[in-house]
Protein backbone atom coordinates (compact mmCIF):
# COMPACT_ATOMS: atom_id res chain seq x y z
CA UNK A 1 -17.53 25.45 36.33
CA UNK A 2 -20.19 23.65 34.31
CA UNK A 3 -23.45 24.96 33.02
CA UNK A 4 -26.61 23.51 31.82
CA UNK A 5 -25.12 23.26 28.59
CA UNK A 6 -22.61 20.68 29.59
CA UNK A 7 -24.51 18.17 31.20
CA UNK A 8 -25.50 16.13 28.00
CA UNK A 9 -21.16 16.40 27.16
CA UNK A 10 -19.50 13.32 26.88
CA UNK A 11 -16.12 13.07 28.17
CA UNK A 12 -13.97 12.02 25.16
CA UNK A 13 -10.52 10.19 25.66
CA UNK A 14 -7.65 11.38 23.38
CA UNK A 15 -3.83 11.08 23.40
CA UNK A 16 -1.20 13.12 21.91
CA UNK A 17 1.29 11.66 19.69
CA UNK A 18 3.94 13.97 18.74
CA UNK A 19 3.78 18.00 18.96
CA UNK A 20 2.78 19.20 15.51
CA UNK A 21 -0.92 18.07 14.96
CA UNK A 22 -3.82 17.75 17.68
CA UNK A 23 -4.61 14.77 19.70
CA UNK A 24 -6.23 11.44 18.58
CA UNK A 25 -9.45 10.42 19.68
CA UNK A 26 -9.22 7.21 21.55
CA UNK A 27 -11.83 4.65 20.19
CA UNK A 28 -12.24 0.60 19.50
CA UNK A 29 -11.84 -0.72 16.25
CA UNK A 30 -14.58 -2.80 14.92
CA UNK A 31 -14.64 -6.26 14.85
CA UNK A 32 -14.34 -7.67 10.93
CA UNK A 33 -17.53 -9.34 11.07
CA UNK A 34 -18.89 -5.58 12.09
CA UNK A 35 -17.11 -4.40 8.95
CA UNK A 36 -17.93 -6.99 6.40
CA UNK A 37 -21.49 -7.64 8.00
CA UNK A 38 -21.01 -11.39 8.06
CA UNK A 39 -21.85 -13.57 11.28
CA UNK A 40 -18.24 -15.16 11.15
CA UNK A 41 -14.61 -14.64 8.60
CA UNK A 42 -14.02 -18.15 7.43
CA UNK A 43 -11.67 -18.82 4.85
CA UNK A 44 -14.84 -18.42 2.04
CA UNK A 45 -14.73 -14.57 3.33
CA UNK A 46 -11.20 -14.12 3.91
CA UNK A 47 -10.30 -14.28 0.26
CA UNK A 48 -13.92 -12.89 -1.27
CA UNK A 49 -14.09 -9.63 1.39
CA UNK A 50 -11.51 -9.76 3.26
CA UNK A 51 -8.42 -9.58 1.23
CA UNK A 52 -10.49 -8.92 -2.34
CA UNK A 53 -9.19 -5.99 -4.63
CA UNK A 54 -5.58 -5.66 -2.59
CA UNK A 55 -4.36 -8.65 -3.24
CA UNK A 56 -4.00 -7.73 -7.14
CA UNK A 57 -2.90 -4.53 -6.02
CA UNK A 58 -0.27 -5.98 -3.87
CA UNK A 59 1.08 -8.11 -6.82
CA UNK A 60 0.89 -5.31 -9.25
CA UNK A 61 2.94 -2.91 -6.81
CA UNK A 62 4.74 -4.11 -3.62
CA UNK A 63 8.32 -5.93 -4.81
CA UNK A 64 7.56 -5.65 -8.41
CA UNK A 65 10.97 -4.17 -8.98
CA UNK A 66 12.86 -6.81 -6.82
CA UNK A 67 11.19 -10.00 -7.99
CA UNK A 68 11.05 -8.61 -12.40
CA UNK A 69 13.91 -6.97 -12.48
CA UNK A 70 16.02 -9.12 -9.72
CA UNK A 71 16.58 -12.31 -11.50
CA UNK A 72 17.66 -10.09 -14.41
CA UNK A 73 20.64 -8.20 -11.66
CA UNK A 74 21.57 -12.04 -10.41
CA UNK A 75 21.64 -13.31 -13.68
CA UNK A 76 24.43 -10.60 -15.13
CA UNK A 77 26.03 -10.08 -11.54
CA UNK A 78 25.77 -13.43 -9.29
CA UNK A 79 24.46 -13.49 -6.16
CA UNK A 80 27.29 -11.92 -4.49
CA UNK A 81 27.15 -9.17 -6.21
CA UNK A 82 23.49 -8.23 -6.40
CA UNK A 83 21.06 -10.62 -4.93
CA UNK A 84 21.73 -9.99 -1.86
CA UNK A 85 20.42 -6.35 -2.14
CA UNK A 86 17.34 -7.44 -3.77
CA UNK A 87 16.63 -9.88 -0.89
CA UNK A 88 17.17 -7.38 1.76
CA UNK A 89 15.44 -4.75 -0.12
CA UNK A 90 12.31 -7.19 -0.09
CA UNK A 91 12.79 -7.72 3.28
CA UNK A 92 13.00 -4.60 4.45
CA UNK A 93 9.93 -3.42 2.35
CA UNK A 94 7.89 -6.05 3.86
CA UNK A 95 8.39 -4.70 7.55
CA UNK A 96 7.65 -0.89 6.22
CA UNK A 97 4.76 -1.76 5.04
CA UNK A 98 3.15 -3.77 7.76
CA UNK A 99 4.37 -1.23 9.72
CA UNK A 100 2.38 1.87 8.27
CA UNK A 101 -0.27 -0.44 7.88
CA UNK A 102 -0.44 -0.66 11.64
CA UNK A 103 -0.23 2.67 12.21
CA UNK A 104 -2.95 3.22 10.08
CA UNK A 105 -5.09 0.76 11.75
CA UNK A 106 -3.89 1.99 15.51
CA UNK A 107 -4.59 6.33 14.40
CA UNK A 108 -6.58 6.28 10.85
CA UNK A 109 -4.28 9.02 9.74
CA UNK A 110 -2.24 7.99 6.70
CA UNK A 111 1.71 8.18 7.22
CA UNK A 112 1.86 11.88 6.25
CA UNK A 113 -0.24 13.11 8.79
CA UNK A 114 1.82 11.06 11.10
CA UNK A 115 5.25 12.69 10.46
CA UNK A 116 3.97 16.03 10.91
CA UNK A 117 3.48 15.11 14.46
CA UNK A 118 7.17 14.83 14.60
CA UNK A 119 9.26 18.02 15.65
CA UNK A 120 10.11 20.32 12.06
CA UNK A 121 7.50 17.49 10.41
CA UNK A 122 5.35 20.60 9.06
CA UNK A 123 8.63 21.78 7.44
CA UNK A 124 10.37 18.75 6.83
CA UNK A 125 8.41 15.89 6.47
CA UNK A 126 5.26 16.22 5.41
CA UNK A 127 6.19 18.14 2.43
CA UNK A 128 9.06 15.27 2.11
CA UNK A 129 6.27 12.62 2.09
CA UNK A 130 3.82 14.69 -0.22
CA UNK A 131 6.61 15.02 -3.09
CA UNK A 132 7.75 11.53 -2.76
CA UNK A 133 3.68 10.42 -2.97
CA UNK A 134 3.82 12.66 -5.59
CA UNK A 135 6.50 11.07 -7.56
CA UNK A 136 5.24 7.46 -7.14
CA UNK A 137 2.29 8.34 -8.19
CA UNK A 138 3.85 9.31 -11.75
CA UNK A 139 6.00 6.93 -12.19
CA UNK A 140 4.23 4.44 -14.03
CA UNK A 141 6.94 1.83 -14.29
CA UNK A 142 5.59 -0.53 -11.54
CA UNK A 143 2.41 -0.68 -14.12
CA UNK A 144 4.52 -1.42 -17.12
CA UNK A 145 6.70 -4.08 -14.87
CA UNK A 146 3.60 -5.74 -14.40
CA UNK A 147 2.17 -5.91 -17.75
CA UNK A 148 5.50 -6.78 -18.99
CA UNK A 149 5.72 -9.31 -16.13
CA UNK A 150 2.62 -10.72 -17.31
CA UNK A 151 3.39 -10.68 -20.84
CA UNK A 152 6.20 -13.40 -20.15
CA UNK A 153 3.85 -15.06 -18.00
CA UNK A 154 1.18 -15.87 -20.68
CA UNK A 155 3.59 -15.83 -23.96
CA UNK A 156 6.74 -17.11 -22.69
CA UNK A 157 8.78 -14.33 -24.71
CA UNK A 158 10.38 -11.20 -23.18
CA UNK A 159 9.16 -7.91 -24.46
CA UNK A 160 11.45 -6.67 -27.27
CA UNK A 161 9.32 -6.02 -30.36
CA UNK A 162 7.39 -2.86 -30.36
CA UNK A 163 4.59 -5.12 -30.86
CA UNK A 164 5.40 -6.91 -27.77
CA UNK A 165 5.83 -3.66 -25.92
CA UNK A 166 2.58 -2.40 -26.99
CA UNK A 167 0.79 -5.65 -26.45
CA UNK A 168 2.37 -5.33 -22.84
CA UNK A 169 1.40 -2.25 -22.13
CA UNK A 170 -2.75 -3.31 -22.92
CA UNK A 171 -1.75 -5.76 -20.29
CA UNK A 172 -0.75 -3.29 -17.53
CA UNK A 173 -3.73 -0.88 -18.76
CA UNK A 174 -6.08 -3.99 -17.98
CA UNK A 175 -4.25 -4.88 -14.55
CA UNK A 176 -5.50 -1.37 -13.38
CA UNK A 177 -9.06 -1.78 -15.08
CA UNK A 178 -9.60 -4.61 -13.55
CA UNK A 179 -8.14 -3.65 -9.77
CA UNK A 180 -10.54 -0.89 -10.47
CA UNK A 181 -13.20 -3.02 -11.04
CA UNK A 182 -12.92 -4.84 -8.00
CA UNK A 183 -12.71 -2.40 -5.81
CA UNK A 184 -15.25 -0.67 -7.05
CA UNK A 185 -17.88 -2.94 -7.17
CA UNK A 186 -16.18 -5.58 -4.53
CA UNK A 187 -17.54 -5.45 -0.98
């Protein structure tokens, strides 16, 4: 039965995924040029907009442990004995993350929100995924890998001295000033 009321409704598609959480509204995405209010993404705009502040991000973070601390495990344990796992680590981190990526993209929920929709994901995962967030967030060794990293980069020297370690450390402290930076004030 419908009533005055419901004559200026719009019918609204959604779909349920899993049983936990309520369904998804059903939308189109926006096209990047929509986004990043250019007429066209050309390679000038890929790199400024497009990819911009998570691309340091990326570097700082995503296979910092397997490409710093993985010629270190090959170089004490061979390939046969270690390598391997680093490769397939990277690997398999790779397809995880493109992975929640597109599920971000395809529901905007973050990954959280999307194992709750799975059966005991109130009771099991979600507060699974909030204390491993939790954790990641404080450990701060991929920071120090990546001022240490960087160290060797511009000095040629690994970090032994205190003085190197502190010196370091600045490094990885201006890393995440200057990912702040950009994506702060990037567009």
């Amino acid at each position: 039965m419908s009533s005055a009321g419901d004559a200026g409704r719009v019918a609204v598609e959604t779909y349920q995924i899993g049983t936990n959480r309520p369904p998804l509204v059903v939308t189109d995405l926006p096209e990047p040029e929509e986004v990043f209010k250019v007429p066209r993404i050309g390679p000038k705009e890929a790199i400024t907009k497009v990819i911009g502040p998570s691309l340091i991000a990326l570097g700082l973070s995503i296979g910092s442990g397997e490409w710093l601390l993985g010629p270190l495990g090959v170089a004490q344990y061979g390939f046969i004995g270690l390598g391997w796992v680093i490769l397939l680590s990277a690997i398999l981190q790779t397809f995880y993350n493109v992975e929640i990526t597109r599920y971000i993209m395809a529901t905007g929920e973050v990954p959280v929100l999307g194992w709750a929709r799975v059966p005991l994901g109130l009771f099991l995962w979600m507060p699974l995924g909030l204390l491993m967030v939790y954790f990641a967030n404080i450990w701060g060794g991929w920071a120090a890998g990546a001022g240490e990293g960087l160290y060797v980069l511009l000095t040629g020297n690994l970090v032994d001295e205190p003085g190197e370690r502190t010196a370091a450390r600045w490094l990885a402290v201006g890393l995440m000033v200057l990912v702040l930076v950009i994506t702060l004030f990037g567009q």
